[in-house]
C-alpha atoms as a PDB file:
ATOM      1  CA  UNK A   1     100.833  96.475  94.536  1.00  0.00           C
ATOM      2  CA  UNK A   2     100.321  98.781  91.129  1.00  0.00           C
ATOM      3  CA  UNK A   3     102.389 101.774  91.477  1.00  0.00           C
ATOM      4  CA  UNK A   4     100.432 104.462  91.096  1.00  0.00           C
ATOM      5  CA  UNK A   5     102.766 107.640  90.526  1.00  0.00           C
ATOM      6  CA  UNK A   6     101.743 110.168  87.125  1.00  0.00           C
ATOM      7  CA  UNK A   7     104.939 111.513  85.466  1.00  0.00           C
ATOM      8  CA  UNK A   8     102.160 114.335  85.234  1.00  0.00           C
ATOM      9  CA  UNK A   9     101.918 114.771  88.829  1.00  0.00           C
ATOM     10  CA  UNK A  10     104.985 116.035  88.991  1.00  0.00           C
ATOM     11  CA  UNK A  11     106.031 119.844  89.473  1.00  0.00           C
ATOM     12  CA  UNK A  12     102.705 121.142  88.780  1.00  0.00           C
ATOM     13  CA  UNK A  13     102.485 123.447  91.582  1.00  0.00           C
ATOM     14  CA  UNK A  14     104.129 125.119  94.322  1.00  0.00           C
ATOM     15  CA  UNK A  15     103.616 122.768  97.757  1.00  0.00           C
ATOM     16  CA  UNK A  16     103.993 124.660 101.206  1.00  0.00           C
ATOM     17  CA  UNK A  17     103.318 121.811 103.319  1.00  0.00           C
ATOM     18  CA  UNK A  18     103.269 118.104 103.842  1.00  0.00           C
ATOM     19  CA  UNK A  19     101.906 116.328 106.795  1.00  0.00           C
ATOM     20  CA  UNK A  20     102.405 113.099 107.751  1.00  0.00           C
ATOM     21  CA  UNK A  21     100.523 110.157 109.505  1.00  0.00           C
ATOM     22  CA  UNK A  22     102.208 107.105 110.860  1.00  0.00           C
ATOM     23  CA  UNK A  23     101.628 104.722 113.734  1.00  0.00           C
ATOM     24  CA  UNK A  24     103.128 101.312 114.611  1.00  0.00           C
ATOM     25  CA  UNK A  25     106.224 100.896 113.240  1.00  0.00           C
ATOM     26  CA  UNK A  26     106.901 104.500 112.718  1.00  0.00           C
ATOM     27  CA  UNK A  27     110.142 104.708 114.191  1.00  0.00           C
ATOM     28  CA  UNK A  28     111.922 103.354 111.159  1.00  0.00           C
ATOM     29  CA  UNK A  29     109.863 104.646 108.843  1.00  0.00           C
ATOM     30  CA  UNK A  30     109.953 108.277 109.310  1.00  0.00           C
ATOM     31  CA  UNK A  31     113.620 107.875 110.315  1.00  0.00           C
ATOM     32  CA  UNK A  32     114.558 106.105 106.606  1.00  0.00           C
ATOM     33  CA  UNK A  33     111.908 109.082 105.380  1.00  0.00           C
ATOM     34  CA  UNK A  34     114.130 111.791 106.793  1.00  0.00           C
ATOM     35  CA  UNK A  35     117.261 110.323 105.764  1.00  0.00           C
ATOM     36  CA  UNK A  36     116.284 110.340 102.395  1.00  0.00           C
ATOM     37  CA  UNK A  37     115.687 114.129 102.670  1.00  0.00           C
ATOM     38  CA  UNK A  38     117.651 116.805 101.136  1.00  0.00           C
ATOM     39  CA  UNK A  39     118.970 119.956 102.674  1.00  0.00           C
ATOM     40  CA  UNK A  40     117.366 122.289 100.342  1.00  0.00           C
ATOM     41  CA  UNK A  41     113.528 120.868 100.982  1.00  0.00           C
ATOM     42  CA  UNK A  42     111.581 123.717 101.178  1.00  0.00           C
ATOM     43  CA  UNK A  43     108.027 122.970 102.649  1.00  0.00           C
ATOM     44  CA  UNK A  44     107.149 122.750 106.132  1.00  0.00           C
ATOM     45  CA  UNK A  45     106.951 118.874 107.018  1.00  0.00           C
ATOM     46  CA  UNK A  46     104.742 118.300 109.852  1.00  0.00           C
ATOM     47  CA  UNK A  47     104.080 114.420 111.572  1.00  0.00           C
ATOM     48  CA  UNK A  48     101.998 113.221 114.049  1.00  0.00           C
ATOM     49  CA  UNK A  49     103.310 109.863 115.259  1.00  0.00           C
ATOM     50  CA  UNK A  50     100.854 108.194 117.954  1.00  0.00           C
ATOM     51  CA  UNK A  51     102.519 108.385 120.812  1.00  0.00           C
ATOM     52  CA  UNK A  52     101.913 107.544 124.781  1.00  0.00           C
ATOM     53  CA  UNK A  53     101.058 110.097 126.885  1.00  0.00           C
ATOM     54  CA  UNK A  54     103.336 110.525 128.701  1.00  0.00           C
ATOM     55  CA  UNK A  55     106.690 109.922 125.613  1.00  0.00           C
ATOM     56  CA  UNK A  56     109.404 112.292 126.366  1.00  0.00           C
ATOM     57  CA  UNK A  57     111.669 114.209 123.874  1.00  0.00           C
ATOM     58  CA  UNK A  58     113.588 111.140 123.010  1.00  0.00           C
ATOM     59  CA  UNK A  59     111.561 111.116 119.035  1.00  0.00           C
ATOM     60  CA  UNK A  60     112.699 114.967 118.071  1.00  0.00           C
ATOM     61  CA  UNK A  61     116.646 114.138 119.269  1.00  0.00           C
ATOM     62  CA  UNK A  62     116.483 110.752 117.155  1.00  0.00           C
ATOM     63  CA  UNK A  63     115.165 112.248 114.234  1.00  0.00           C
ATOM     64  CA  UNK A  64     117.311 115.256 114.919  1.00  0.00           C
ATOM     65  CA  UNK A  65     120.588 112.936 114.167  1.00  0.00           C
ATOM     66  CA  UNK A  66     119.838 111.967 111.033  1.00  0.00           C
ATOM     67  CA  UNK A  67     117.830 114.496 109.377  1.00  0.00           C
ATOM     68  CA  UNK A  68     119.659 117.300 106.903  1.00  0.00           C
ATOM     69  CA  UNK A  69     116.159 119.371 108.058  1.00  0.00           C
ATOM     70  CA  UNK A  70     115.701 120.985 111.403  1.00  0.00           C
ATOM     71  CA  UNK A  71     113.419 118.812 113.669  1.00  0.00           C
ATOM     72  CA  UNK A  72     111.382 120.287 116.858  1.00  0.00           C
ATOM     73  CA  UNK A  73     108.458 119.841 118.391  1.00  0.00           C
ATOM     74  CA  UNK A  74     105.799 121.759 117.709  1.00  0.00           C
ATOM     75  CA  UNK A  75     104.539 124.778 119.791  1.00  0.00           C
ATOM     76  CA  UNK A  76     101.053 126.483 120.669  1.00  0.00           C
ATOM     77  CA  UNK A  77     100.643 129.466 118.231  1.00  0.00           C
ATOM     78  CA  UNK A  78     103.985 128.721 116.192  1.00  0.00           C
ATOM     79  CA  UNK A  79     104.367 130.604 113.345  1.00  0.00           C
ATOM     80  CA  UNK A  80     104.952 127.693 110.596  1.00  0.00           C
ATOM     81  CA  UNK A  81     108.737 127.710 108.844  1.00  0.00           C
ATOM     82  CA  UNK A  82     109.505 126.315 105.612  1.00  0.00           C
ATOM     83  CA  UNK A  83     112.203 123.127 105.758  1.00  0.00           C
ATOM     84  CA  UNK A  84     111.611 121.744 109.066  1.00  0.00           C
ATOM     85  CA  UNK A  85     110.210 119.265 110.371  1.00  0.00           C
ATOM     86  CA  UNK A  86     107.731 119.520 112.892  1.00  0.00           C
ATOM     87  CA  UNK A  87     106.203 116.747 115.532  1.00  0.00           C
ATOM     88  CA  UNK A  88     103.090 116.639 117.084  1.00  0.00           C
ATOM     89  CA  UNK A  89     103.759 116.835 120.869  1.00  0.00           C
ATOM     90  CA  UNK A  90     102.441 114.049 123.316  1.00  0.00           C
ATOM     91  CA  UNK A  91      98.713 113.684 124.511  1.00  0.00           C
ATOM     92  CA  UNK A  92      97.716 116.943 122.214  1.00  0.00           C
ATOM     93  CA  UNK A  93      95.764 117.161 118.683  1.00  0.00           C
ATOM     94  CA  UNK A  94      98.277 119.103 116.766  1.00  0.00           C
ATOM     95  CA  UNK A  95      96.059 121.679 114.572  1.00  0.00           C
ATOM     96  CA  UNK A  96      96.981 123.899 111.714  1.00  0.00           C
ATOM     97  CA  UNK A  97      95.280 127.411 111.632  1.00  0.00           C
ATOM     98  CA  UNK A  98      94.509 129.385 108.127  1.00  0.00           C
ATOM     99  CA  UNK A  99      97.050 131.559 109.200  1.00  0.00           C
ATOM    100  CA  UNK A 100      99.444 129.206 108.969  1.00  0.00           C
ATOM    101  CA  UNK A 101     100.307 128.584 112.602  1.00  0.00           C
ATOM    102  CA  UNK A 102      99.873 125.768 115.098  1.00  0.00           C
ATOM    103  CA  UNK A 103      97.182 125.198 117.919  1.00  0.00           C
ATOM    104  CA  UNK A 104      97.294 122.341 120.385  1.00  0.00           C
ATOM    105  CA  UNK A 105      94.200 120.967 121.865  1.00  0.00           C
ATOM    106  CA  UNK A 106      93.672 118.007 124.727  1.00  0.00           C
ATOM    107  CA  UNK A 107      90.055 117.575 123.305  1.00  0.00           C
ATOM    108  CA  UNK A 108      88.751 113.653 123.195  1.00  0.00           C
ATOM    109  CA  UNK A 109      90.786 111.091 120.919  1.00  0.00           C
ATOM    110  CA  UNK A 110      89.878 111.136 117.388  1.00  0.00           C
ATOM    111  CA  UNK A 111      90.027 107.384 116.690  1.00  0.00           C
ATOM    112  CA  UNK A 112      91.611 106.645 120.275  1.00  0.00           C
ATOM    113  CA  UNK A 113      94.210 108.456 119.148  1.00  0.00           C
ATOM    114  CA  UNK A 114      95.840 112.018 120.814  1.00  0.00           C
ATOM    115  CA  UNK A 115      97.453 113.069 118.769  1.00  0.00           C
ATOM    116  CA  UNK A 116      94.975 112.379 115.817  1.00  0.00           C
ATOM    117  CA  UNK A 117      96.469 111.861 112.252  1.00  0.00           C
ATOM    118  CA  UNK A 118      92.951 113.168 111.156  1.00  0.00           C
ATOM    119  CA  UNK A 119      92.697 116.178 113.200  1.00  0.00           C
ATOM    120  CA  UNK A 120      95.827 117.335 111.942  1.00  0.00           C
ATOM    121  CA  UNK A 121      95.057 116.465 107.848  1.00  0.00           C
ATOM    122  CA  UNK A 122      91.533 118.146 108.119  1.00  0.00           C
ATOM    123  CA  UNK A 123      93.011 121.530 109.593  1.00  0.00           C
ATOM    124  CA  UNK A 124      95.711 121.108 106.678  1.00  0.00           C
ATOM    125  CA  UNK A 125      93.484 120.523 104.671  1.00  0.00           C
ATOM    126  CA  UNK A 126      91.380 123.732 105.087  1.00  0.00           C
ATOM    127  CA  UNK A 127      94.705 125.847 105.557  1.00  0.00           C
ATOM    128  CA  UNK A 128      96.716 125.072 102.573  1.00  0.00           C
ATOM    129  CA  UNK A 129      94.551 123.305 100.050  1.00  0.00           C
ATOM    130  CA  UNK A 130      95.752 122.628  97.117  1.00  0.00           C
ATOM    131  CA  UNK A 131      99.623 123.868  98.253  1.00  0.00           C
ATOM    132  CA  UNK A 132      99.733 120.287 100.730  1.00  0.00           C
ATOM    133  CA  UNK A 133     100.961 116.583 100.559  1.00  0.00           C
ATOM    134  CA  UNK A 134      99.268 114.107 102.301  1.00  0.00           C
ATOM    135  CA  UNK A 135     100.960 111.277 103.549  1.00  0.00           C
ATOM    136  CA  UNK A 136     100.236 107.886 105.283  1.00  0.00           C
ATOM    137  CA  UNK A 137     103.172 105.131 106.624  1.00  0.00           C
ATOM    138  CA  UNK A 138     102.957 102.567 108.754  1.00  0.00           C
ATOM    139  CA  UNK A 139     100.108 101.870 111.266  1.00  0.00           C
ATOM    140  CA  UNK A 140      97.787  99.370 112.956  1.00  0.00           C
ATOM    141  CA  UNK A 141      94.745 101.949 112.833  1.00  0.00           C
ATOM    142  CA  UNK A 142      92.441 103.669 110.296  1.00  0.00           C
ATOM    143  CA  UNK A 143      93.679 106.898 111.336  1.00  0.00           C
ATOM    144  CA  UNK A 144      94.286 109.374 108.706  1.00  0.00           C
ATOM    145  CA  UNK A 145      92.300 107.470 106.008  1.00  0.00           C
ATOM    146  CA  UNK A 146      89.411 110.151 106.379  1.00  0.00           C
ATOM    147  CA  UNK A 147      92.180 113.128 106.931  1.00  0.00           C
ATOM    148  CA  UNK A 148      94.194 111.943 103.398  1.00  0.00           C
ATOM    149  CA  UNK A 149      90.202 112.252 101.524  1.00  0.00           C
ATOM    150  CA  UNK A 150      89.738 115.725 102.995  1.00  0.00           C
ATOM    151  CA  UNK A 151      93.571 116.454 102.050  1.00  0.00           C
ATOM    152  CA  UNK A 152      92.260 115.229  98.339  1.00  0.00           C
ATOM    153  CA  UNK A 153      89.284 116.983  98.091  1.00  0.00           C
ATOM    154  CA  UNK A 154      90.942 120.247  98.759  1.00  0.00           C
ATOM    155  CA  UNK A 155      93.010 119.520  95.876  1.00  0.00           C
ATOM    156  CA  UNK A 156      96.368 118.373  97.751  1.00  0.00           C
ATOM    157  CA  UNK A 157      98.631 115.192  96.852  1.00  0.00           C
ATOM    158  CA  UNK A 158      97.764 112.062  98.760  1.00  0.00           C
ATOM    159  CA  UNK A 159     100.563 109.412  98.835  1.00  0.00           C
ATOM    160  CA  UNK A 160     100.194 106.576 100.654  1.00  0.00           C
ATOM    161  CA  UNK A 161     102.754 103.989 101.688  1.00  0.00           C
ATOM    162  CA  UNK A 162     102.957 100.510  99.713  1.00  0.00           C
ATOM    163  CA  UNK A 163     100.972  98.181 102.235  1.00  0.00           C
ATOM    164  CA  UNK A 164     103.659  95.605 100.965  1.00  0.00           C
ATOM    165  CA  UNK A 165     106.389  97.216 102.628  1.00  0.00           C
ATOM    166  CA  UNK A 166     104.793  98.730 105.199  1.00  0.00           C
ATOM    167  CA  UNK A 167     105.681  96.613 108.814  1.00  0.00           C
ATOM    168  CA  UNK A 168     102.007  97.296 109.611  1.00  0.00           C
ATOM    169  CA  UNK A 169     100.000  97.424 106.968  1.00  0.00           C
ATOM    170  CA  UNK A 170      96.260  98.241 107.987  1.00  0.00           C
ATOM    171  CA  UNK A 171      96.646 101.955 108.248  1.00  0.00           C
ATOM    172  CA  UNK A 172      97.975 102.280 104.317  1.00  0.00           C
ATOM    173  CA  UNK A 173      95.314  99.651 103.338  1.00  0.00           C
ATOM    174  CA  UNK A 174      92.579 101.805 104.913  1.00  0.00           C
ATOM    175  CA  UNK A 175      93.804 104.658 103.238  1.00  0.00           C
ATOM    176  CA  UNK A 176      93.540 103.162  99.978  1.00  0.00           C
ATOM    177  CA  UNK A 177      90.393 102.111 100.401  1.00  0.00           C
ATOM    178  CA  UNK A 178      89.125 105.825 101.404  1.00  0.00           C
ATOM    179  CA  UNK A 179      90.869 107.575  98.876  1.00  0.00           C
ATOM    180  CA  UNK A 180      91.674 107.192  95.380  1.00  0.00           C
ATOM    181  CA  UNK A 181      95.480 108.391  96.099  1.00  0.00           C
ATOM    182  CA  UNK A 182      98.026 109.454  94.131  1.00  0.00           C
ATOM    183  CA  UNK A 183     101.067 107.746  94.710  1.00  0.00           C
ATOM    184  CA  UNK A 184     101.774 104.235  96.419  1.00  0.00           C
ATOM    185  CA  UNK A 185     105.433 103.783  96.634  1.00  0.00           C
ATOM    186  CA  UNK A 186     107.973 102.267  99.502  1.00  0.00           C
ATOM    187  CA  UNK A 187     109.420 104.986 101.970  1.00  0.00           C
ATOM    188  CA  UNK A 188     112.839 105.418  99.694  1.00  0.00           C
ATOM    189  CA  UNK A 189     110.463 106.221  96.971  1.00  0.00           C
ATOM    190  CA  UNK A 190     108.437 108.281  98.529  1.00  0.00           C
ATOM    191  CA  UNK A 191     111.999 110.597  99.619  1.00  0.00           C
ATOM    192  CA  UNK A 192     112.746 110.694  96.255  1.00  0.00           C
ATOM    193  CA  UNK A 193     109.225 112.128  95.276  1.00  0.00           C
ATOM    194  CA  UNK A 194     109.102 114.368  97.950  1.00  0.00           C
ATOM    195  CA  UNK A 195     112.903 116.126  97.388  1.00  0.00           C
ATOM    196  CA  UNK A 196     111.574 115.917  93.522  1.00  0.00           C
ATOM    197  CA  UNK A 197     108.439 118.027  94.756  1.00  0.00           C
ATOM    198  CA  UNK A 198     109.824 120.244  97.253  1.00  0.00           C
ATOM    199  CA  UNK A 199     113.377 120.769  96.765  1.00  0.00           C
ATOM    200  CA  UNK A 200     114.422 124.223  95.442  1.00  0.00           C
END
């Protein structure tokens, strides 16, 4: 697939946030993601992996070993901190207030999905505008393909993973085909244009 990324894209602004959508497969991915990470990132990274209801802890201690950033779960009413890496909790739409916190909600499933890639990339959306990333990995849904063109639309950065190298491909292929996005490049990529980004 054409690689998408604008030299021009880069450094234009000052990002606060990216959030992160990934479903099948997304062990790996956001685990190679994270690797690829540098200690000095500084915007709050926040991922909602679908999950079953009842998944323990096990995802923020795995992550935890191998990321230079912090990783935790996210909390009701958490105040939002720059460099670390936050994951939706089990069963719960992970929101993001304008004031820059987090609310958890055990509403319906947004495209049988809780948590909802698109709940949380709407509320992003409306909180940091054009200061947030957008980002879609692996999946075997459409989830987060209507989140990412909100995320655009505010004025954010929507990358998307390469379909090619994605072990399932339908949830970057939806993307793509909701949203004219800005970057399609394989996770190791994508690390480097993130640290490139975000890194002080």
């Amino acid at each position: 697939m054409e690689d998408l990324s604008k030299d021009h894209a880069l450094n234009v602004r000052n990002y606060r946030a990216v959030v992160g959508g990934v479903s099948a497969g997304g062990l790996e991915a956001v685990k190679s993601l994270l690797e690829g990470m540098t200690g000095d990132f500084l915007p709050a990274m926040v991922i909602v992996q679908h999950l079953h209801p009842d998944q323990d802890d096990f995802l923020v201690g795995h992550l935890g070993q191998v990321s230079p950033l912090p990783v935790k779960e996210a909390e009701e009413k958490e105040a939002i901190r720059g460099g670390t890496v936050y994951l939706a909790p089990a069963n719960y739409h992970l929101l993001i207030e304008r004031d820059k916190t987090f609310s958890l909600c055990s509403a319906e499933k947004v495209n049988f999905s809780r948590p909802s890639i698109d709940v949380l990339f709407e509320t992003a959306a409306e909180a940091y505008g054009a200061e947030l990333i957008g980002l879609i990995l692996t999946g075997a849904s459409k989830d987060g393909a209507a989140g990412l063109r909100r995320i655009k639309t505010a004025g954010g950065l929507a990358i998307v993973q390469d379909p090619a190298t994605a072990e399932y491909p339908a949830m970057p292929l939806a993307a793509l085909e909701a949203v004219q996005v800005d970057h399609v490049l394989s996770i190791d990529r994508i690390g480097r244009l993130l640290c490139k980004l975000g890194s002080a």
